[in-house]
C-alpha atoms as a PDB file:
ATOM      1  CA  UNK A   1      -2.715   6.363   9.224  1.00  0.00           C
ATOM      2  CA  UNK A   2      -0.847   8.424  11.953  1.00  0.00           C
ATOM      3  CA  UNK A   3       2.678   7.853  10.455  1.00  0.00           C
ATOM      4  CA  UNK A   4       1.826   7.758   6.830  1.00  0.00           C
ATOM      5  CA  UNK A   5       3.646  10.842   5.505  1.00  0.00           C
ATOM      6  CA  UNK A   6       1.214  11.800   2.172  1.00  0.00           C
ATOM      7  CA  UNK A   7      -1.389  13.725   3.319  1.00  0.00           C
ATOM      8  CA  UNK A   8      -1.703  15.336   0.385  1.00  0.00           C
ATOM      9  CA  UNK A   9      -3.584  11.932  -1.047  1.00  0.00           C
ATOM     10  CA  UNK A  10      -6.505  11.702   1.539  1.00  0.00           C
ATOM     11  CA  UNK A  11      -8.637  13.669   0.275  1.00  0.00           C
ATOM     12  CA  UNK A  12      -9.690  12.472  -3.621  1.00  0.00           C
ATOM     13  CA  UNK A  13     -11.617  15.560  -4.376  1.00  0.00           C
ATOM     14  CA  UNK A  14      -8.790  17.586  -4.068  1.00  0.00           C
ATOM     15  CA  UNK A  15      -6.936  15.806  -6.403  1.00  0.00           C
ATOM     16  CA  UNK A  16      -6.017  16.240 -10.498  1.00  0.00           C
ATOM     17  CA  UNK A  17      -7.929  14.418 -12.897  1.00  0.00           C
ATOM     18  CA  UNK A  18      -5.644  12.054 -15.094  1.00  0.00           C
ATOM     19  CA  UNK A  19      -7.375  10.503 -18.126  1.00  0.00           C
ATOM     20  CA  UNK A  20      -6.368   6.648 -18.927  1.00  0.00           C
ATOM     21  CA  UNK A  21      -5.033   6.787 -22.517  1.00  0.00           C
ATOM     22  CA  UNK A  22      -2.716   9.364 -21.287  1.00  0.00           C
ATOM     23  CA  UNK A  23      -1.471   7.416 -18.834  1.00  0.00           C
ATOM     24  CA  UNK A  24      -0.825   4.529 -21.510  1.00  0.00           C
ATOM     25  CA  UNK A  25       1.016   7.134 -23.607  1.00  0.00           C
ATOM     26  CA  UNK A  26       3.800   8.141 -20.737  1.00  0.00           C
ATOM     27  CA  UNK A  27       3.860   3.816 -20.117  1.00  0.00           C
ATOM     28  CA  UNK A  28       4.498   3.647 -24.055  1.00  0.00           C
ATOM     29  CA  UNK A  29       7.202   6.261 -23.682  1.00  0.00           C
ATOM     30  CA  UNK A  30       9.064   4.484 -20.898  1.00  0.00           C
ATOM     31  CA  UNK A  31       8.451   1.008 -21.786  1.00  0.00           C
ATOM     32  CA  UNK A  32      11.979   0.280 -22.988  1.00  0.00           C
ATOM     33  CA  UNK A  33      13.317   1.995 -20.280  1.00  0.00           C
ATOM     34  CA  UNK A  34      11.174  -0.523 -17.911  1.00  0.00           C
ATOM     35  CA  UNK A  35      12.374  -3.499 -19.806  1.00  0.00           C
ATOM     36  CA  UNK A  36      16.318  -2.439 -19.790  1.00  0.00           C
ATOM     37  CA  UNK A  37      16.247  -1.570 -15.696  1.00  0.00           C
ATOM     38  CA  UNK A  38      13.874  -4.377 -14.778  1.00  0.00           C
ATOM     39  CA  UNK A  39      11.265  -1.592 -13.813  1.00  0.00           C
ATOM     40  CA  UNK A  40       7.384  -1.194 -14.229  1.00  0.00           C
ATOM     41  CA  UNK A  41       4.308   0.218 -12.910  1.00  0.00           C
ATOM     42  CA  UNK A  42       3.493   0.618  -9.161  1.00  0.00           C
ATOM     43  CA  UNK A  43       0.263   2.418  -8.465  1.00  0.00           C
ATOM     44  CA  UNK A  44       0.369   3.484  -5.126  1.00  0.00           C
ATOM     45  CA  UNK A  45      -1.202   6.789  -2.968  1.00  0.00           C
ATOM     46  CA  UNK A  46      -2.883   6.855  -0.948  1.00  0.00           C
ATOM     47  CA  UNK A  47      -4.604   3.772  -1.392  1.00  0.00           C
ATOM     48  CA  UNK A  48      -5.156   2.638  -5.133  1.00  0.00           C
ATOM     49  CA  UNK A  49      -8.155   0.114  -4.294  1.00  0.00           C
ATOM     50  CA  UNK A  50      -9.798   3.512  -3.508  1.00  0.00           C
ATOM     51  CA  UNK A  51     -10.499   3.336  -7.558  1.00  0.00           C
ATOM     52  CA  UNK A  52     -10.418  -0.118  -8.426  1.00  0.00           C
ATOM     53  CA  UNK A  53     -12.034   0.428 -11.959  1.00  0.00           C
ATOM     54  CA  UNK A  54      -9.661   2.618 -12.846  1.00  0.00           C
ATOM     55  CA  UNK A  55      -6.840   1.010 -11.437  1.00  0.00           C
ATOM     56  CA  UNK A  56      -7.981  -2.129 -13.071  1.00  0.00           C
ATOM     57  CA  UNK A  57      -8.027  -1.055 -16.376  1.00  0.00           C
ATOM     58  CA  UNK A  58      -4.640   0.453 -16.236  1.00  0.00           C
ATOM     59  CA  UNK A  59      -2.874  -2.310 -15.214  1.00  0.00           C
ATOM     60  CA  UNK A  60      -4.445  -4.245 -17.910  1.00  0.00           C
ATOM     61  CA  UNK A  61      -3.074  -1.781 -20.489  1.00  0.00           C
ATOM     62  CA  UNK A  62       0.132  -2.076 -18.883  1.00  0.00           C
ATOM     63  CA  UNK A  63       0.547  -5.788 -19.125  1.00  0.00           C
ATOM     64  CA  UNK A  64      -0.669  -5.651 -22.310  1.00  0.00           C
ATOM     65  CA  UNK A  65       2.343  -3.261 -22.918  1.00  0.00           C
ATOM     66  CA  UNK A  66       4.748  -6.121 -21.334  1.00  0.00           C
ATOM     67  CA  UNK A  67       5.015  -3.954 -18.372  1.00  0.00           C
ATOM     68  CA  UNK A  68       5.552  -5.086 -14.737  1.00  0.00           C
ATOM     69  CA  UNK A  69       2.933  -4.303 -12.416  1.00  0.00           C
ATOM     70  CA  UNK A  70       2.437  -3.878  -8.703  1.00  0.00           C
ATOM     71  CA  UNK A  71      -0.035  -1.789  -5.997  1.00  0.00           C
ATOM     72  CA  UNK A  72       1.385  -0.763  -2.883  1.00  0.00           C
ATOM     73  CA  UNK A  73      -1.939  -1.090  -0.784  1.00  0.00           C
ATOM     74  CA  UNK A  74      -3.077  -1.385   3.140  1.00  0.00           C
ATOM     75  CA  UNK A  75      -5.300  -4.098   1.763  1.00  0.00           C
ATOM     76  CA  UNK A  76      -7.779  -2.772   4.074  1.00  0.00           C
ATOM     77  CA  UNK A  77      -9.998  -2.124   0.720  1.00  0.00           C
ATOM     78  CA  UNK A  78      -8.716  -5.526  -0.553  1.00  0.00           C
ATOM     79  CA  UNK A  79     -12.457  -6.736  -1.595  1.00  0.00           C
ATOM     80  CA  UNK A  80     -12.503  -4.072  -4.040  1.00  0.00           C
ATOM     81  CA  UNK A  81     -10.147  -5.768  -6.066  1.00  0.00           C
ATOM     82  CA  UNK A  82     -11.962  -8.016  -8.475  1.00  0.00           C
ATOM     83  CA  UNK A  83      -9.991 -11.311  -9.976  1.00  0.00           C
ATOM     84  CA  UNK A  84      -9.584  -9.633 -13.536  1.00  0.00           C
ATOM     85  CA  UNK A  85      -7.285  -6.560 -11.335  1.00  0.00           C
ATOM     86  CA  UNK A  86      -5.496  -9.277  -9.578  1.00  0.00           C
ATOM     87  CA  UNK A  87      -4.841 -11.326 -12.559  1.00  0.00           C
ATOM     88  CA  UNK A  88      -2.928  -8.253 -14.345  1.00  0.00           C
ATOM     89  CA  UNK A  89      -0.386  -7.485 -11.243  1.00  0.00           C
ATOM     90  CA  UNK A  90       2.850  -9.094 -10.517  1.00  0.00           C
ATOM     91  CA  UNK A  91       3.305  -7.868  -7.153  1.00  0.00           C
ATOM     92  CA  UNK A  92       1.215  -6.604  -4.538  1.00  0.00           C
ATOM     93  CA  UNK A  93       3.219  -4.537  -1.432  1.00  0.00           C
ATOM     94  CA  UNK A  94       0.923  -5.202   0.951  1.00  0.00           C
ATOM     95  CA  UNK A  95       1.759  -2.720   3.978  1.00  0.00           C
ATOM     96  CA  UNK A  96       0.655  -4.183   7.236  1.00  0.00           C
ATOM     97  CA  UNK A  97       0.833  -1.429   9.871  1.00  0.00           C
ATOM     98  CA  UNK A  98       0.392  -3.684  12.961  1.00  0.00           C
ATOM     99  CA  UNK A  99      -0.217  -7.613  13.785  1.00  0.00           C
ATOM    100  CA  UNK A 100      -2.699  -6.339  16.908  1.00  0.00           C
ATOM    101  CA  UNK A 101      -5.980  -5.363  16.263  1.00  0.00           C
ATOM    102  CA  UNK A 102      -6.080  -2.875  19.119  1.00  0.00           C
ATOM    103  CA  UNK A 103      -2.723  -1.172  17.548  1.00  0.00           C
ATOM    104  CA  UNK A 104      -3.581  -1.215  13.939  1.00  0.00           C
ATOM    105  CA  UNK A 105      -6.885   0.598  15.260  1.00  0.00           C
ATOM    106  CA  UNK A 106      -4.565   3.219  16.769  1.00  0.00           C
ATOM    107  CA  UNK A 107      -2.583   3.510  13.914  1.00  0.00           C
ATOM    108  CA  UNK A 108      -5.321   3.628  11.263  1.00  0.00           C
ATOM    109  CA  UNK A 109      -8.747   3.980  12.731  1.00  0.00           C
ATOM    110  CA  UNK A 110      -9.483   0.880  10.663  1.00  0.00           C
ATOM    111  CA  UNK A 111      -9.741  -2.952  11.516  1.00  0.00           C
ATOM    112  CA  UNK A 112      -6.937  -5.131  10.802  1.00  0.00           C
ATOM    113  CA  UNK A 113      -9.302  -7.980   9.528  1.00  0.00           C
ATOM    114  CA  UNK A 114      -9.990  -6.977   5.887  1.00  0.00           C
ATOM    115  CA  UNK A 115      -6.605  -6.737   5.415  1.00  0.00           C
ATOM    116  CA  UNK A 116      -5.994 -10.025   7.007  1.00  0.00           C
ATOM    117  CA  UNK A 117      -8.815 -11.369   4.917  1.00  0.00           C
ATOM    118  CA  UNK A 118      -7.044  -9.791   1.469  1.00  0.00           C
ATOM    119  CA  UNK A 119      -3.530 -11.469   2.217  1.00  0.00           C
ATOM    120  CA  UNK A 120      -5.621 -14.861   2.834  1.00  0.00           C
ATOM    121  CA  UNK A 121      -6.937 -14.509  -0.999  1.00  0.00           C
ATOM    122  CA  UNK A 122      -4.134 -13.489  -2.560  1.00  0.00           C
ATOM    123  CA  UNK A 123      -2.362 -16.494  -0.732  1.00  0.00           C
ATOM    124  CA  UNK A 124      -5.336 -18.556  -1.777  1.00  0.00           C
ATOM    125  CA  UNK A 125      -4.789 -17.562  -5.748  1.00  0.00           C
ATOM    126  CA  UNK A 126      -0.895 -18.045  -5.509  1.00  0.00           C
ATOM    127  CA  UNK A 127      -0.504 -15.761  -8.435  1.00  0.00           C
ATOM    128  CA  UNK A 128       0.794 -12.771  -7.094  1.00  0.00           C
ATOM    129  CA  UNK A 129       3.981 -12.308  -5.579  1.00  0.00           C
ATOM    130  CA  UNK A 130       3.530 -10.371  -2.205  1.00  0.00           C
ATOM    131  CA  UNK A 131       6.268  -8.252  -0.065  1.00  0.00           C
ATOM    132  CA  UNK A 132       4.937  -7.340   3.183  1.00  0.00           C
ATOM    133  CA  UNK A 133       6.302  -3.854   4.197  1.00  0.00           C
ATOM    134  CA  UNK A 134       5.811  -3.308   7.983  1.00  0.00           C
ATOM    135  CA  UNK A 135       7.144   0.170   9.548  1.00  0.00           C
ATOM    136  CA  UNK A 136       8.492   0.230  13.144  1.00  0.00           C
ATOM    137  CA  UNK A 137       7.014   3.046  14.664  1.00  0.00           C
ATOM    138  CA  UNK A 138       8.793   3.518  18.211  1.00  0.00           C
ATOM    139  CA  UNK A 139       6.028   3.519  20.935  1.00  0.00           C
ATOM    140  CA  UNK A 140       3.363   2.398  18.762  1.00  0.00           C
ATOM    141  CA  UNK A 141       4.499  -0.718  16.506  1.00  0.00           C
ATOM    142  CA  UNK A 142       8.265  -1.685  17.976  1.00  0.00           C
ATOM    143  CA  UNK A 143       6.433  -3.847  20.257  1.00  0.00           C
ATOM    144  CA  UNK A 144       7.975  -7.469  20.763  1.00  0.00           C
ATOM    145  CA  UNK A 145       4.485  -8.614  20.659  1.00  0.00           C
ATOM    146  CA  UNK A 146       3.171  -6.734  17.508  1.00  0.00           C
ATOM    147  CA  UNK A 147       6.698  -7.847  15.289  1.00  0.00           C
ATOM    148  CA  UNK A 148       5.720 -11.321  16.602  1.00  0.00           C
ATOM    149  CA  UNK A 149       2.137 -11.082  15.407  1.00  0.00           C
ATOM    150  CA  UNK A 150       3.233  -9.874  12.343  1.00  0.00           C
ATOM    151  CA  UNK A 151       5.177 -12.797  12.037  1.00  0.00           C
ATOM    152  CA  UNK A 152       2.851 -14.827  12.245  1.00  0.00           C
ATOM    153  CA  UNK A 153       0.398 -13.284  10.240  1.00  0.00           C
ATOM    154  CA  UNK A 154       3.174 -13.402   7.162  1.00  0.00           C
ATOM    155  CA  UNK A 155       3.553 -17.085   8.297  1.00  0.00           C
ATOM    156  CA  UNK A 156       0.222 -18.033   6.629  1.00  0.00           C
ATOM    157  CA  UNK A 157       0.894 -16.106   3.619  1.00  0.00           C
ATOM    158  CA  UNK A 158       2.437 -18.724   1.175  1.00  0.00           C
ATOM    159  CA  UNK A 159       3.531 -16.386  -1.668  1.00  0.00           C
ATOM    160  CA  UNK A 160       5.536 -14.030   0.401  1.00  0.00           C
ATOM    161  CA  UNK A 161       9.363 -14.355  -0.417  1.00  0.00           C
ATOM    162  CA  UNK A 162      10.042 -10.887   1.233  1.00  0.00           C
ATOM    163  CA  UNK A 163       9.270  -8.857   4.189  1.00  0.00           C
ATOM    164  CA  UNK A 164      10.511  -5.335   4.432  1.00  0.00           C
ATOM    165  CA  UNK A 165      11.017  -3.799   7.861  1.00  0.00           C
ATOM    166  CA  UNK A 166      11.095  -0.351   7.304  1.00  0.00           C
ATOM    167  CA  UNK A 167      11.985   2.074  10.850  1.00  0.00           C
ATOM    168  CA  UNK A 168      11.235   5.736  10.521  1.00  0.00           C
ATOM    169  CA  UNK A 169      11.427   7.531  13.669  1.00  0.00           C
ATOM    170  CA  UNK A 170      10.906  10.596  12.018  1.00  0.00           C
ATOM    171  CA  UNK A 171       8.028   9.894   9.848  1.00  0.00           C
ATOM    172  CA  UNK A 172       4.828  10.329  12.854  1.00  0.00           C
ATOM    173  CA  UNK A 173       6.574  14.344  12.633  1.00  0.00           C
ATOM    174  CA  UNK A 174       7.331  14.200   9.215  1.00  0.00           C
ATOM    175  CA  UNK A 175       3.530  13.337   9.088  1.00  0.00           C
ATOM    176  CA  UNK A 176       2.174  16.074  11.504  1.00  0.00           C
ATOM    177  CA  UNK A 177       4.619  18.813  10.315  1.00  0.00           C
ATOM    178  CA  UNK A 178       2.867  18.236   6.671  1.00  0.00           C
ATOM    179  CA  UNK A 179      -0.952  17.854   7.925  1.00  0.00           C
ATOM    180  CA  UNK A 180      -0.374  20.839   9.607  1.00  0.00           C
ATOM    181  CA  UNK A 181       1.390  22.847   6.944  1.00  0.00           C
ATOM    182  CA  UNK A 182      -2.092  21.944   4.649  1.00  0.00           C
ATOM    183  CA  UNK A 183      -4.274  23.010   7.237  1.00  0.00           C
ATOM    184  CA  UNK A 184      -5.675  19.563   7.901  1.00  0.00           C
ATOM    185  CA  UNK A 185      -6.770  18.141  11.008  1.00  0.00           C
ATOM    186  CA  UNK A 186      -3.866  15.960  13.014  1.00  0.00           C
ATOM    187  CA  UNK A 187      -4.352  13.397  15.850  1.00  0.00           C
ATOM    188  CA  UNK A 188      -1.204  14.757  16.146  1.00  0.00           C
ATOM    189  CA  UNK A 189       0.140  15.645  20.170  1.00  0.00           C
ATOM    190  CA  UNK A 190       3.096  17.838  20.702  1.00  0.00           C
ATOM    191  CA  UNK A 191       5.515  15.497  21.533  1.00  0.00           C
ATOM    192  CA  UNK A 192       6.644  12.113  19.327  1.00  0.00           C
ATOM    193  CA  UNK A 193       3.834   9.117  18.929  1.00  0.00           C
END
């Protein structure tokens, strides 16, 4: 994503191995601090559906715990989720980067359509709660016509009772100042998105 500011969670061979059980132990740890704030789990990234197994079986052992659970996910791997994953989250923040196809290509190098085709199921199943996050990015998403189509995309999503509209003008540099300071490649220009 151009404006997504972790680069430091695209590449998955770079990253630390964490082993499930202890994972469980630091949930047992903070479990009453969960329950007294209202908090929980939120696997996020990256993109958690990158490791759906894994994923799965944590949020199992967290709602098993009594633990809240949620993904923050593009949805663009959305089919990776099986039923048994969805059936263990109470919330899904499904970020939807752009209601045009064209745009979201620009944005991601991905198609919008398995994302589309993730909110449809998890609209279809009614059991998760979903909060759309969409990010105004000025010159690529502010668009009248992109916040309109995704508007109506959220339309046909009938277990969406909030949409956050995040703006960060700053994020597209935030983004390119940290790809470059990692010595990764950038789509990056000189000037702002």
């Amino acid at each position: 994503c151009l404006y997504c500011h972790n680069p430091d969670t695209m590449f998955a061979a770079k990253g630390q191995p964490v082993r499930l059980n202890d994972l469980v132990g630091r949930l047992k740890r903070y479990r009453m601090i969960f329950r007294t704030t209202g908090g929980g789990l939120t696997v996020s990234g990256g993109e958690p559906l990158m490791q759906p197994a894994f994923v799965g079986r944590l949020l199992h052992e967290a709602k098993q715990l009594g633990i809240h659970t949620a993904i923050d996910t593009s949805g663009f791997l959305g089919a990776n989720a099986s039923d048994a994953l969805l059936d263990d989250l109470d919330l899904v923040l499904l970020d939807i980067k752009s209601g045009i196809p064209e745009v979201y290509r620009k944005a991601t190098g991905r198609d919008l359509q398995p994302t589309l085709d993730f909110a449809q199921r998890l609209s279809e199943r009614g059991t998760e709660e979903v909060w759309i996050r969409f990010v105004l990015v000025p010159g690529l998403t502010d668009a009248v016509e992109n916040v309109e189509a995704v508007a109506g995309i959220v339309e046909q999503i009938s277990v969406v009772p909030r949409v956050e509209v995040l703006t960060s003008a700053s994020s597209p540099m935030m983004t390119c100042m940290r790809l470059r300071a990692a010595g990764l490649p950038t789509r990056c220009s000189t000037s702002p998105i």
